[in-house]
Protein backbone atom coordinates (compact mmCIF):
# COMPACT_ATOMS: atom_id res chain seq x y z
CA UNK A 1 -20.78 -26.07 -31.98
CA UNK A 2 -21.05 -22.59 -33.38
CA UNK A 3 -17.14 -21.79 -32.68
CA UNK A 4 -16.51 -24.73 -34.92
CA UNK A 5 -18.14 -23.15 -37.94
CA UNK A 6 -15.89 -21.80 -40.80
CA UNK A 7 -14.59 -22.66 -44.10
CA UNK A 8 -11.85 -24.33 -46.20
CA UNK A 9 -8.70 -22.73 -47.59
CA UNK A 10 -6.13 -25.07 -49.52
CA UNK A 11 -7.89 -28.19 -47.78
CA UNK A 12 -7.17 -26.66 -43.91
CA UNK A 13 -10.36 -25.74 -42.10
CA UNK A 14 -10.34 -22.05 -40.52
CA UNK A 15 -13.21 -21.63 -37.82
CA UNK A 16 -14.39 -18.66 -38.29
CA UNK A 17 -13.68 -17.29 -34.36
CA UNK A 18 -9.82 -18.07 -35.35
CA UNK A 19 -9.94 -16.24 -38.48
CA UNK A 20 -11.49 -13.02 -37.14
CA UNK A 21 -9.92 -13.23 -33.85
CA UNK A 22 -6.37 -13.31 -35.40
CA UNK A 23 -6.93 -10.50 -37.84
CA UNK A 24 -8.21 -8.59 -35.09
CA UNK A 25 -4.79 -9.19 -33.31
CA UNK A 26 -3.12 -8.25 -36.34
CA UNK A 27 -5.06 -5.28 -36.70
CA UNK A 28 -4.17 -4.68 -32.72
CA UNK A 29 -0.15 -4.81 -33.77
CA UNK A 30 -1.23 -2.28 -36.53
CA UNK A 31 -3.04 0.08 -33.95
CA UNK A 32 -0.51 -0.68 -31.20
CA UNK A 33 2.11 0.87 -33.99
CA UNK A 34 0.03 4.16 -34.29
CA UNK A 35 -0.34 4.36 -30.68
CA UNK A 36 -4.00 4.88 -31.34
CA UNK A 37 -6.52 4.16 -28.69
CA UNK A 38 -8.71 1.60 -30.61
CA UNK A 39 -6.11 -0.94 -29.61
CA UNK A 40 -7.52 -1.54 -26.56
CA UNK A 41 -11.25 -2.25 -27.39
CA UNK A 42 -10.17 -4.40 -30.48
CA UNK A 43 -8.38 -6.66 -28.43
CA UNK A 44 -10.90 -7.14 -26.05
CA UNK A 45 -13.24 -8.53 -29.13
CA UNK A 46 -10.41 -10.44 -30.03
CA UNK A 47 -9.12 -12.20 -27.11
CA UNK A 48 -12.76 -13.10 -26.45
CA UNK A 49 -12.92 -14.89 -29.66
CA UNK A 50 -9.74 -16.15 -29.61
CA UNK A 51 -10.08 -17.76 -25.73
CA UNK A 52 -12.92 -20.68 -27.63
CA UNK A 53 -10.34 -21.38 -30.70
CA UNK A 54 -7.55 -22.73 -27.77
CA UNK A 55 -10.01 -24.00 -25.24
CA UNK A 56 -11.06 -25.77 -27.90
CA UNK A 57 -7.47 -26.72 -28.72
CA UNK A 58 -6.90 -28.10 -25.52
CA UNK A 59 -4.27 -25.59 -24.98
CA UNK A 60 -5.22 -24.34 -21.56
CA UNK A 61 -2.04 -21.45 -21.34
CA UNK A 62 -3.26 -20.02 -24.61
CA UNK A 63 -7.30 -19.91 -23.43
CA UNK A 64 -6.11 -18.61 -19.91
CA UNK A 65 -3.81 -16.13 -21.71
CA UNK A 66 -6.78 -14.39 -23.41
CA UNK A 67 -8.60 -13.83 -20.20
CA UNK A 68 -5.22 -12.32 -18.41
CA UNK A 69 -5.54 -10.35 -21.90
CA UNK A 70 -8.39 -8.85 -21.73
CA UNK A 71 -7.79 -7.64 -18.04
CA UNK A 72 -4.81 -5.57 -18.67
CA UNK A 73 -6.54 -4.58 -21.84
CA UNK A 74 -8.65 -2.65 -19.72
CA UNK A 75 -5.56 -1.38 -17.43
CA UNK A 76 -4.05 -0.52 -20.83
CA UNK A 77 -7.07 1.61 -22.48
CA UNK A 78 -7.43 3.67 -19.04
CA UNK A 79 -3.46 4.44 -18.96
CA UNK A 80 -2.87 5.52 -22.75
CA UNK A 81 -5.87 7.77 -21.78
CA UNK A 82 -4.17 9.49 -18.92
CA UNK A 83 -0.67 9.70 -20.99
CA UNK A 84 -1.40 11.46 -23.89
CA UNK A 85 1.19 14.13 -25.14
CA UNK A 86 -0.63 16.91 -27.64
CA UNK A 87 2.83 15.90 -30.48
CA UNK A 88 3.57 12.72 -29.64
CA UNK A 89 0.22 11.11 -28.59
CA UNK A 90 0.83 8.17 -26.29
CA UNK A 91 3.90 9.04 -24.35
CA UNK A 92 6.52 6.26 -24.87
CA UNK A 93 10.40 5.51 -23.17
CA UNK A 94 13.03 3.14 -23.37
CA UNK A 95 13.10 0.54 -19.90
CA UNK A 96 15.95 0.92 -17.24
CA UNK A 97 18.74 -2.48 -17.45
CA UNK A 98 17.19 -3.04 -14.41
CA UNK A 99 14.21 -3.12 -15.78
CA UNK A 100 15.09 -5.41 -18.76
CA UNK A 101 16.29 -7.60 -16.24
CA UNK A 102 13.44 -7.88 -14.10
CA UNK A 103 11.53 -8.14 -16.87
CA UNK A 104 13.70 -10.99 -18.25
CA UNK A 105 13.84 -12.77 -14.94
CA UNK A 106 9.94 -12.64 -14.89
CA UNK A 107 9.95 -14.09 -18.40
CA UNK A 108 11.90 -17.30 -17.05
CA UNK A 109 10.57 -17.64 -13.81
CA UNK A 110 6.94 -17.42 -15.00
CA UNK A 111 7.54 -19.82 -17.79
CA UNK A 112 8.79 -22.57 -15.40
CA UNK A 113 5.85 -22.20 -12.84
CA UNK A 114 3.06 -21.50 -15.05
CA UNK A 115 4.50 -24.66 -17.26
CA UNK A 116 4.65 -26.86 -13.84
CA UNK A 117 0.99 -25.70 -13.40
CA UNK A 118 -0.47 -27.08 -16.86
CA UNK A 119 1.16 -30.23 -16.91
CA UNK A 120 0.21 -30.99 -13.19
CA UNK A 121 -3.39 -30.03 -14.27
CA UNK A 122 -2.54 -31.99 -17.01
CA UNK A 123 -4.46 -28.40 -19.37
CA UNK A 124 -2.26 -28.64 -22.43
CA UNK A 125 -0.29 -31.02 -24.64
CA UNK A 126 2.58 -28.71 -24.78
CA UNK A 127 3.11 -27.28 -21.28
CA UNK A 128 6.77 -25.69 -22.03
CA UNK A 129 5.72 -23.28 -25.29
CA UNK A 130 2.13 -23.30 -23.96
CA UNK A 131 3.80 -21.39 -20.78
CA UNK A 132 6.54 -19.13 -22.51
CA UNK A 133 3.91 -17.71 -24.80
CA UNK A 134 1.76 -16.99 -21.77
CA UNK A 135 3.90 -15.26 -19.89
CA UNK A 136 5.30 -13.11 -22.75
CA UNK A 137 2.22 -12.51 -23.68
CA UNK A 138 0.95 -11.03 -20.43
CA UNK A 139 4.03 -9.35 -20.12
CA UNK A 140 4.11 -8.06 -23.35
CA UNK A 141 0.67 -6.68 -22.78
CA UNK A 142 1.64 -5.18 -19.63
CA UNK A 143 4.53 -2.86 -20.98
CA UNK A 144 2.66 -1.63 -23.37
CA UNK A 145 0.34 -0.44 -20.86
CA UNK A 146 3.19 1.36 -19.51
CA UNK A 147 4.24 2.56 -22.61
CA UNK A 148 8.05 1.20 -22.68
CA UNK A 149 9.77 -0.06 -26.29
CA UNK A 150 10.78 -3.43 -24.78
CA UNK A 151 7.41 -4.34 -25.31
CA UNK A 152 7.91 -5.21 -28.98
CA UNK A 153 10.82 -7.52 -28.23
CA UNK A 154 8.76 -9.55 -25.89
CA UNK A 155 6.73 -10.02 -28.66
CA UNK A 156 9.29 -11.62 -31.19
CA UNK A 157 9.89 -14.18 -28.36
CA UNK A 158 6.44 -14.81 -28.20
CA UNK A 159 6.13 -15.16 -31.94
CA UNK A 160 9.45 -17.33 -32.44
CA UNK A 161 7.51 -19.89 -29.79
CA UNK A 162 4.22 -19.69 -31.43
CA UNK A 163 4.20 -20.40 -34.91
CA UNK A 164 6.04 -23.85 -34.37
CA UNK A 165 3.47 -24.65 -31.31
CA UNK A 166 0.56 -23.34 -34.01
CA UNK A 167 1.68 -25.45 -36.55
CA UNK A 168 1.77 -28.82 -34.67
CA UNK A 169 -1.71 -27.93 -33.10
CA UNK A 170 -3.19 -27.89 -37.07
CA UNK A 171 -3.81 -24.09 -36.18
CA UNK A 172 -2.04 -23.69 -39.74
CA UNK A 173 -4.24 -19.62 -40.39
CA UNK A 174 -2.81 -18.87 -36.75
CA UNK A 175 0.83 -19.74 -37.44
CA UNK A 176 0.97 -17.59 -40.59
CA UNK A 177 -0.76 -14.56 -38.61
CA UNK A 178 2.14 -15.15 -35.90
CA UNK A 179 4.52 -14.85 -39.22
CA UNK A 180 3.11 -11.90 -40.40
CA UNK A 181 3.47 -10.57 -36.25
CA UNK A 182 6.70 -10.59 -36.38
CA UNK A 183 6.93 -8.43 -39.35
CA UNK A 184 4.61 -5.76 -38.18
CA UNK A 185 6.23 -6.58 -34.24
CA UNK A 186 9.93 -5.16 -36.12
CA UNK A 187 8.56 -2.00 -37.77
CA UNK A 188 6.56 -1.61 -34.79
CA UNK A 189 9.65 -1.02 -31.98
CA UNK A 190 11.52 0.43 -34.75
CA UNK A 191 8.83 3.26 -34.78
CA UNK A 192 8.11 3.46 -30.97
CA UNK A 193 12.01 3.51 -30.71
CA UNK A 194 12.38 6.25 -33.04
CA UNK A 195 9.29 8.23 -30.41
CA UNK A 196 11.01 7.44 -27.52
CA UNK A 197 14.24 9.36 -28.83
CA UNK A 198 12.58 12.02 -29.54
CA UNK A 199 10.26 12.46 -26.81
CA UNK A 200 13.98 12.14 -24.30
CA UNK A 201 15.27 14.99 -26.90
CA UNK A 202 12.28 17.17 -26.05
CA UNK A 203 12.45 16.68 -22.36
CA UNK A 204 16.19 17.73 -22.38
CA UNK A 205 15.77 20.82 -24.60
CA UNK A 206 15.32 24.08 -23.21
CA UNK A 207 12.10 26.04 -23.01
């Protein structure tokens, strides 16, 4: 099949739809970062290749996490649109404890169900990781739509899942793109955390 196609590094084969799907991700982090708009349309190129490297897998939480993906990709694009600030560009804030908490219990909650789901429908080989990176995915996605710093720490659960569950699937290009995620995923909330500070400091100071 035409996803198959790709090449050789170090005797691993790399279809191409994996390779350019997961630099687009990367370069999604990278835009993400810069709060630049772009990150919305390159992710929906990427997710769409990326959803035909893990059907392909047989890792049905992955494929069905693309799709989720690319629909609050869309969400995403039209909210940094409407929340631009002229200094700061997309306008960023820490989450509530009660919203770390909810977002938390969401995290564990999902996991469980979604992970009852594929192994009833018997969709992946790994339900448990299959489901956590799902669900932090999604809501990973989601609070970055909404602009809050959390976002980024979602992410480094997601990652710490994902390279193991890459690795035993022989996704070997994917696991090191999940390596270098976590990487950009640190300098990432360390910059958005750094915005949010000073975008509170600017609300409080006097016209």
């Amino acid at each position: 099949m035409w996803y198959e196609l790709g090449l050789t590094i170090f005797g691993q084969k790399i279809a191409y739809t994996e390779l350019f799907g997961q630099v687009l991700a990367l370069a999604v982090v990278f835009l993400a970062q810069r709060r630049s708009l772009l990150t919305w349309p390159v992710q929906l190129v990427s997710v769409a290749l990326l959803f035909t490297v893990y059907a392909s897998a047989h890792l049905g939480g992955l494929a069905t996490r693309q799709i989720v993906v690319g629909l609050i990709a869309v969400y995403g694009w039209y909210a940094w649109v409407r929340r631009r600030d002229p200094v700061f560009g997309v306008v960023v804030r820490k989450g509530s404890w009660g919203e770390r908490a909810a977002v938390a219990g969401v995290f564990v909650a999902g996991t469980v169900a979604f992970a009852l789901v594929l192994d009833w429908l018997h969709a992946s080989w790994a339900p448990w990781p299959d489901a956590a990176i799902f669900v932090g995915t999604v809501l990973a996605f989601a609070l970055q739509g909404l602009g809050l710093v959390e976002f980024w720490l979602v992410w480094l659960v997601v990652d710490a899942v994902g390279v193991p569950l890459q690795i035993q699937s022989g996704l070997y290009f994917s696991a090191l793109v999940y390596v270098v995620f976590a990487g950009l995923v640190i300098h990432g909330f360390v910059d958005w955390n750094r915005t949010a500070r000073r975008l509170t400091q600017a609300a409080k100071s006097p016209l």
